[in-house]
Protein backbone atom coordinates (compact mmCIF):
# COMPACT_ATOMS: atom_id res chain seq x y z
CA UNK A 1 28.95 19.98 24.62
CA UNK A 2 29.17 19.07 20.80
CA UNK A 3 31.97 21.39 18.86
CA UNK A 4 31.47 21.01 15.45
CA UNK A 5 34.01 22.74 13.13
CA UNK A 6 32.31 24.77 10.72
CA UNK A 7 34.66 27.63 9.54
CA UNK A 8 37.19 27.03 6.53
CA UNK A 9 40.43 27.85 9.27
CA UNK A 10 38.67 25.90 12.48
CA UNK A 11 38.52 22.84 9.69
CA UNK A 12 42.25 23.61 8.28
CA UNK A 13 43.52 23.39 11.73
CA UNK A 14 41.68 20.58 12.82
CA UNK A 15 43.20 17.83 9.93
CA UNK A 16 46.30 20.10 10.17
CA UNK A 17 49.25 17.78 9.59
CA UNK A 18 50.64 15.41 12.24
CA UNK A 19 53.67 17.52 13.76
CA UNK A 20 56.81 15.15 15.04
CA UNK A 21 55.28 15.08 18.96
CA UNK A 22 52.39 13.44 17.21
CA UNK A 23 52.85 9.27 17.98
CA UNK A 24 49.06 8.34 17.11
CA UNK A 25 47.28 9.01 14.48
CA UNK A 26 44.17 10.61 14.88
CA UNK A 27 40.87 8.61 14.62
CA UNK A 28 37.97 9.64 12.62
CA UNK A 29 34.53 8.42 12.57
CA UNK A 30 32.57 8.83 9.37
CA UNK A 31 28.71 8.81 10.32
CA UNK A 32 24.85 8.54 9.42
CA UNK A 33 22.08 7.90 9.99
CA UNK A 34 18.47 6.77 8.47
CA UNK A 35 15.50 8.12 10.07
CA UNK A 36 11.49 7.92 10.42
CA UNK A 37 11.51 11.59 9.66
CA UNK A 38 13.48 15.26 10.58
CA UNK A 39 12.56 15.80 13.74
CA UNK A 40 13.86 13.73 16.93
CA UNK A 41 12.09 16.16 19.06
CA UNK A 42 8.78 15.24 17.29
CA UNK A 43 9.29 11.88 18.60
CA UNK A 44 11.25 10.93 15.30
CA UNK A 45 13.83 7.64 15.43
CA UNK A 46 16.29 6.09 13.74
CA UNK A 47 15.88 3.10 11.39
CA UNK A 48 19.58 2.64 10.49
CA UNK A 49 23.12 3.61 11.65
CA UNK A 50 26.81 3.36 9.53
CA UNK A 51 30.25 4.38 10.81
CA UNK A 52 33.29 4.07 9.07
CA UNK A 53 36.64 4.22 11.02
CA UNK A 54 39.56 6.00 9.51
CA UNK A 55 43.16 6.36 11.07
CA UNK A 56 44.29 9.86 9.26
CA UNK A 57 43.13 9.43 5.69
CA UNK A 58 42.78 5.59 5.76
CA UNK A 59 40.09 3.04 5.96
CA UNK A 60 41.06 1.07 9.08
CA UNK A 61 38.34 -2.23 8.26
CA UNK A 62 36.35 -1.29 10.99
CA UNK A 63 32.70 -0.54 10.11
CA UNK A 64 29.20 -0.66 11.78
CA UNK A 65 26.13 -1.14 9.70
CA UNK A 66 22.86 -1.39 11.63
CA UNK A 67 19.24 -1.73 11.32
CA UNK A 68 17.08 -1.01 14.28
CA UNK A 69 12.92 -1.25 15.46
CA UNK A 70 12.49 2.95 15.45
CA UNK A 71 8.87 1.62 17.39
CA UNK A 72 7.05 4.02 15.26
CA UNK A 73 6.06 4.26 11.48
CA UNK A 74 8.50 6.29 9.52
CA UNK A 75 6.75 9.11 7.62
CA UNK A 76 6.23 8.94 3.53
CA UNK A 77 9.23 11.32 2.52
CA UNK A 78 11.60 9.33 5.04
CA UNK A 79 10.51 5.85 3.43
CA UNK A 80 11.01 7.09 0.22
CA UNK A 81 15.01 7.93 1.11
CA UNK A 82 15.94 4.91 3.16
CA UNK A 83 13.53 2.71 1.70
CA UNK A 84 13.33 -0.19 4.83
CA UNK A 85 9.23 -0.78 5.15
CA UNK A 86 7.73 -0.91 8.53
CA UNK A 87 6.84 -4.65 8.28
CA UNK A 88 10.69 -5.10 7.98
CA UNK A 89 11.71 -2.75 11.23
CA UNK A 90 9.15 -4.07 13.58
CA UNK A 91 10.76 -6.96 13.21
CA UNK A 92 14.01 -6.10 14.20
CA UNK A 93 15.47 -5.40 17.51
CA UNK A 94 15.45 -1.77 19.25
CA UNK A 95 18.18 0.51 19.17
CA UNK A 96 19.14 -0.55 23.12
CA UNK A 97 20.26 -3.64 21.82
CA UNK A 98 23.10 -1.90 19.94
CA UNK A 99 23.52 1.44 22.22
CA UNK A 100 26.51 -0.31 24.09
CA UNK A 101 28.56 -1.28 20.32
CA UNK A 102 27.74 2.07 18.88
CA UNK A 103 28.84 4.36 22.19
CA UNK A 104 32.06 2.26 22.44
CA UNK A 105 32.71 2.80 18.52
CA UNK A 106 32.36 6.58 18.83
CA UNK A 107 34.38 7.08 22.19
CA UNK A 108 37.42 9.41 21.60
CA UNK A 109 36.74 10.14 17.45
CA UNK A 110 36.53 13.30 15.52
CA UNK A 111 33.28 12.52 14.22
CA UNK A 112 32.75 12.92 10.29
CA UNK A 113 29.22 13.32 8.29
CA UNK A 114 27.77 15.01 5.54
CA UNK A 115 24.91 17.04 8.12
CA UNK A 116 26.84 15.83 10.26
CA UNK A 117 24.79 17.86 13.25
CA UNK A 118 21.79 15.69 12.36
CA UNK A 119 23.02 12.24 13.23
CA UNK A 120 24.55 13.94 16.38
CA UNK A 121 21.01 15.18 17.29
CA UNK A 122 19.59 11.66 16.65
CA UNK A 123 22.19 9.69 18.36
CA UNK A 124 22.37 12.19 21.06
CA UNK A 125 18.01 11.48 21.24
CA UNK A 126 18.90 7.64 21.15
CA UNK A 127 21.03 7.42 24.04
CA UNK A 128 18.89 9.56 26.33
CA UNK A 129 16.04 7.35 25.80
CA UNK A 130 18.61 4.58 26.83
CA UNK A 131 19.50 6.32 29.61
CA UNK A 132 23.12 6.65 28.40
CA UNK A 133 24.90 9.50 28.81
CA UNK A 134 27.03 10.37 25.64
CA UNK A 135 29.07 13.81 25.34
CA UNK A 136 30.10 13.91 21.42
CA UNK A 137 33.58 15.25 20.73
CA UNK A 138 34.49 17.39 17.82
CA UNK A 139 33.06 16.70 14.35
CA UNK A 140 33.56 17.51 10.86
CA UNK A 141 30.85 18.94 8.32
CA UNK A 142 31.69 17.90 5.06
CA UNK A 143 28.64 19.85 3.70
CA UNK A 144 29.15 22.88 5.47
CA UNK A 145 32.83 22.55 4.48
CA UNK A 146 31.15 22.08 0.63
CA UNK A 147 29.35 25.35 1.80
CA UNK A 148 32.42 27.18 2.41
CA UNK A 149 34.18 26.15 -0.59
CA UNK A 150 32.15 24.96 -3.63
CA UNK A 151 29.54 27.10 -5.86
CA UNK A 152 26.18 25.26 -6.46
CA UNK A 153 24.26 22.87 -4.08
CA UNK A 154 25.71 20.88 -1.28
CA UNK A 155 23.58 18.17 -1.67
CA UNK A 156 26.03 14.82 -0.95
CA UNK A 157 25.27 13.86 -4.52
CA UNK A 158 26.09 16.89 -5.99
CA UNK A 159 29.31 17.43 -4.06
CA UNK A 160 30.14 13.39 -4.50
CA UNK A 161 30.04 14.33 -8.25
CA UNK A 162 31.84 17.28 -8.13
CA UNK A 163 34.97 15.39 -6.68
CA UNK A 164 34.51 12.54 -9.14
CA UNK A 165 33.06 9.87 -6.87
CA UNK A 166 30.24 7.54 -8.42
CA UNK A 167 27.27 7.77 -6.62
CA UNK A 168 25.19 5.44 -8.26
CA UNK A 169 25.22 3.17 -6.11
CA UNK A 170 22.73 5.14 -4.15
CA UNK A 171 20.18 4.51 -6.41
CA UNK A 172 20.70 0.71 -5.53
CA UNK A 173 21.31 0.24 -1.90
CA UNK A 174 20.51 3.94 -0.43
CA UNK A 175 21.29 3.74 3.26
CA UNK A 176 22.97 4.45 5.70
CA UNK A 177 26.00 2.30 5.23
CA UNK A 178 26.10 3.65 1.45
CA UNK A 179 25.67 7.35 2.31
CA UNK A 180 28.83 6.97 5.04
CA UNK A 181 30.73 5.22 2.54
CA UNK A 182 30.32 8.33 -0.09
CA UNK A 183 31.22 10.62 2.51
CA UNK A 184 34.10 9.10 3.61
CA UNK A 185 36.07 9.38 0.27
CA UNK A 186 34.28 12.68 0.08
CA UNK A 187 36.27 13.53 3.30
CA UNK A 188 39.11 12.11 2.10
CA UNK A 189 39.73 14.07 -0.94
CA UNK A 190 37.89 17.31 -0.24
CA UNK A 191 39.23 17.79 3.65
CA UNK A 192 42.37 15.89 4.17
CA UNK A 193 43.69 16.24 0.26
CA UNK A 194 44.06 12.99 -0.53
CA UNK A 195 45.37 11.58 -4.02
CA UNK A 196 43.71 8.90 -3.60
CA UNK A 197 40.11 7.85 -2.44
CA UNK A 198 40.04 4.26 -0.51
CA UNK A 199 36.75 2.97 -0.65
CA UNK A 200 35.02 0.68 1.82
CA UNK A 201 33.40 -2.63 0.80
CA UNK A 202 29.73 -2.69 0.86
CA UNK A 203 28.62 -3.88 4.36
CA UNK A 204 25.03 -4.76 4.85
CA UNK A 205 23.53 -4.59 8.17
CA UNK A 206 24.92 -7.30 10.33
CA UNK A 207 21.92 -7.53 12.88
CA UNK A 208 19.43 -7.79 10.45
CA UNK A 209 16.43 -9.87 11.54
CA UNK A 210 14.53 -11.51 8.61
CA UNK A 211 10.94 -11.05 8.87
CA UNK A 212 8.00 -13.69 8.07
CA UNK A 213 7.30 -14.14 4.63
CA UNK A 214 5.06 -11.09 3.29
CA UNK A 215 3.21 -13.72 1.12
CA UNK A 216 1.83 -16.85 2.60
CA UNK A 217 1.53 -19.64 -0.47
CA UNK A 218 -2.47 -20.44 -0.60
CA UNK A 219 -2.48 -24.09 0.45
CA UNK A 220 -3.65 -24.77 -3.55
CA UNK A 221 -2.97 -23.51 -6.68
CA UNK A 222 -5.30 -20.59 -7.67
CA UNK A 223 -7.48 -20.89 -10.14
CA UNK A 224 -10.64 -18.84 -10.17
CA UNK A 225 -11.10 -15.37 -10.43
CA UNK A 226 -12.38 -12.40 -9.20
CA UNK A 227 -15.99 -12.50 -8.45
CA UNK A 228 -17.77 -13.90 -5.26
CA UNK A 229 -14.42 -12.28 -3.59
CA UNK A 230 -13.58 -10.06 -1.07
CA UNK A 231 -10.11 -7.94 -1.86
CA UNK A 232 -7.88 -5.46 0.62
CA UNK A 233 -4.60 -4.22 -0.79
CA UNK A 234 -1.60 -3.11 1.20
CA UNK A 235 1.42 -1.14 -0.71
CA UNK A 236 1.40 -0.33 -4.55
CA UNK A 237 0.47 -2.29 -7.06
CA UNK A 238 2.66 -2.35 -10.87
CA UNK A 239 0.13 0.09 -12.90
CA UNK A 240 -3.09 0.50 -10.79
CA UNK A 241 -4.12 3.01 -8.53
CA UNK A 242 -5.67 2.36 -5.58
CA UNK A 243 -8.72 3.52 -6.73
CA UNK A 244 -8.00 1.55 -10.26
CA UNK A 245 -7.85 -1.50 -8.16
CA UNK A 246 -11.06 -0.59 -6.10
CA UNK A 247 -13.11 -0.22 -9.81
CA UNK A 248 -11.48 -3.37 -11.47
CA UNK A 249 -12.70 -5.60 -8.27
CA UNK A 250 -16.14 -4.18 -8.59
CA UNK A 251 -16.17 -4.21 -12.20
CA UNK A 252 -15.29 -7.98 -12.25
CA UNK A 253 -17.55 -8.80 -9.82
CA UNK A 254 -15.58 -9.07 -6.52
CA UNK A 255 -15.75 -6.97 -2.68
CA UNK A 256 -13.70 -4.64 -2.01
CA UNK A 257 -12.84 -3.85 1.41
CA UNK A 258 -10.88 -1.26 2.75
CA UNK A 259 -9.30 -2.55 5.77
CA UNK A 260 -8.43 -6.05 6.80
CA UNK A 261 -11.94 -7.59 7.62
CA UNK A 262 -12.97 -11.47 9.04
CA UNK A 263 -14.91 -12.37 6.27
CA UNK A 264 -11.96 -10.58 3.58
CA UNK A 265 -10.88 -13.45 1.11
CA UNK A 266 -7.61 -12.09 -0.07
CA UNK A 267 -5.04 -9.45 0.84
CA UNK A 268 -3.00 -8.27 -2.26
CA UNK A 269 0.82 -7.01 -0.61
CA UNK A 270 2.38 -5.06 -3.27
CA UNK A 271 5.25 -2.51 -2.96
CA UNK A 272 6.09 -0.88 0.47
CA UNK A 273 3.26 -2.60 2.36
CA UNK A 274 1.87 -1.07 5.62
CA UNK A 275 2.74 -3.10 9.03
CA UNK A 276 -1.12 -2.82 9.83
CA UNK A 277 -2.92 -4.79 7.55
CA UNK A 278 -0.68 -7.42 7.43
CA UNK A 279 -0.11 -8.33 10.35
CA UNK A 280 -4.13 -7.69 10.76
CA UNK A 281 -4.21 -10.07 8.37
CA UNK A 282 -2.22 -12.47 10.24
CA UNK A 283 -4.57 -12.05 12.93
CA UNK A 284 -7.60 -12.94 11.34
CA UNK A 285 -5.81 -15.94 9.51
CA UNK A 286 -5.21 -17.42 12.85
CA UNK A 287 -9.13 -16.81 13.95
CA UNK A 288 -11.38 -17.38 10.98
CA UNK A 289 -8.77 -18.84 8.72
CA UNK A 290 -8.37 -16.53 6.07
CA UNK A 291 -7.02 -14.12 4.81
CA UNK A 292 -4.42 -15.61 1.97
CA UNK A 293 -1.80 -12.98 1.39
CA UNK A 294 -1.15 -12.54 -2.43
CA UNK A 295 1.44 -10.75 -4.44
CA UNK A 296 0.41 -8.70 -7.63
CA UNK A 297 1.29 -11.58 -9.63
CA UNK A 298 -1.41 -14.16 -8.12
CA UNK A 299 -3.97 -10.99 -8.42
CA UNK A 300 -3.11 -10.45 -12.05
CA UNK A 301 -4.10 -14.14 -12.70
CA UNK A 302 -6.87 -13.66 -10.79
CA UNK A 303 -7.79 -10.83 -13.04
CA UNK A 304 -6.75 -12.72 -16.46
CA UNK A 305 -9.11 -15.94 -14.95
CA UNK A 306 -11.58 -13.03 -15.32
CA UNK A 307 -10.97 -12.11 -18.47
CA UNK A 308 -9.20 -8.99 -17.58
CA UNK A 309 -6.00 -8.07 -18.23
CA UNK A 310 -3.30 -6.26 -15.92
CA UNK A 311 -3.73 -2.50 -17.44
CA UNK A 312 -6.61 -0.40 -19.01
């Protein structure tokens, strides 16, 4: 059974310092995970996984940074914090593939994470549907330890802040890797009392599997514009609503559609684009030969051929 240390003394004796019988020093784990949303119960799964290994208060090298296939779409809120789009996961392999290198990793470490009970929960989900058994040893809360000891929110940016550690870098790479990397000089300074902080080089996931090309290059140049067309969109386009898009098409004399159809012309991918319609689109490429995938930038000339411009 999981024993997480959550009281200010359980915590104080737990990173208690190394007495003379001690010959080892003791292994920590910093952890976390990305996920398709809160609930592994609900049939939620994880997108990404970071550890950080640290021998007493020091960065040892070794790191994991992973991307897996969750097999599922991950909900709005949850693709809003770790930012990987569908089209990208279902192209990469399933967390099986990496159960082994993970389980191995975590065998005999106090385990470290900012909430840290919700990675536990989803690794502890991951490896039952492997059919692994995994038995988690003691872990360390950093924000219940926040809890116990700081006024205010115990948000990991907020506490990060608090104990002088840049988290801007959140803003540009948000992820897994990023958020264990915060919490390990968090832990560091806030837990064991460091002076100093050792950070941990940015590592990107190293099983990454590239997807196809989002936009397929129209065998010629296009020139002409809108109308005789027929439009779908997938993702966000820069300045346009959905429904702006919808009226400009019309308006300039084109179809819209509103799914991925055989006789659709074009499908515009903009930002965060849904796994569906492209790779409906694919589909129907390879049957009636067309769709083109677009980006925003071939539609805006599209629009400008029309005699449209990009806003209003």
């Amino acid at each position: 059974m999981n024993r997480t240390i959550d009281t200010v003394p359980a915590l104080r004796s737990a990173v208690a310092k190394p007495t003379r019988t001690q010959t080892a020093p003791r292994r920590f784990v910093v952890i976390d995970c990305e996920t398709t949303g809160l609930s592994p119960a609900g049939g939620d799964r994880m997108v990404s996984f970071a550890a950080i290994e640290l021998a007493e208060a020091t960065p040892t090298g070794r790191c994991l940074s992973l991307i897996v296939n969750p097999g599922r779409k991950s909900n709005l809120q949850a693709l809003k914090v770790h930012g990987l789009p569908d089209h990208l996961l279902r192209h990469q392999d399933p967390f099986h593939s990496v159960a082994q290198d993970i389980h191995g990793f975590l065998e005999g470490a106090v385990l470290v994470g900012h909430n840290v009970g919700f990675d536990i929960e989803f690794l502890r989900h991951e490896f039952q549907l492997c059919g692994m058994s995994w038995a988690p040893g003691p872990s360390l809360c950093t924000m219940q330890h926040a809890r116990a000891q700081v006024a205010g929110r115990a948000s990991l940016d907020a506490v990060a802040t608090l104990f002088g550690i840049d988290v801007g870098l959140r803003a540009r790479f948000h992820g897994a890797f990023v958020d264990a990397e915060i919490t390990s000089r968090l832990f560091q300074k806030m837990i064991l009392g460091s002076a100093e902080m050792l950070a941990v080089p940015h590592l990107a996931p190293t099983n990454r599997i590239d997807p196809p090309p989002l936009v397929r290059q129209p065998a010629a140049p296009i020139t002409h514009g809108i109308a005789g067309y027929a439009f779908a969109v997938t993702g966000d386009l820069t300045g346009l609503s959905r429904e702006g898009v919808m009226a400009r098409i019309r308006a300039l004399g084109g179809f819209w559609h509103h799914s991925v159809r055989k006789d659709t012309d074009y499908l515009v991918v903009g930002h965060a684009p849904g796994a569906t319609k492209l790779d409906t689109a694919a589909a129907r490429r390879a049957k009636y030969g067309k769709p083109d995938t677009i980006d925003e930038a071939q539609f805006f000339a599209m629009m400008t051929a029309s005699g449209a411009g990009q806003h209003g």
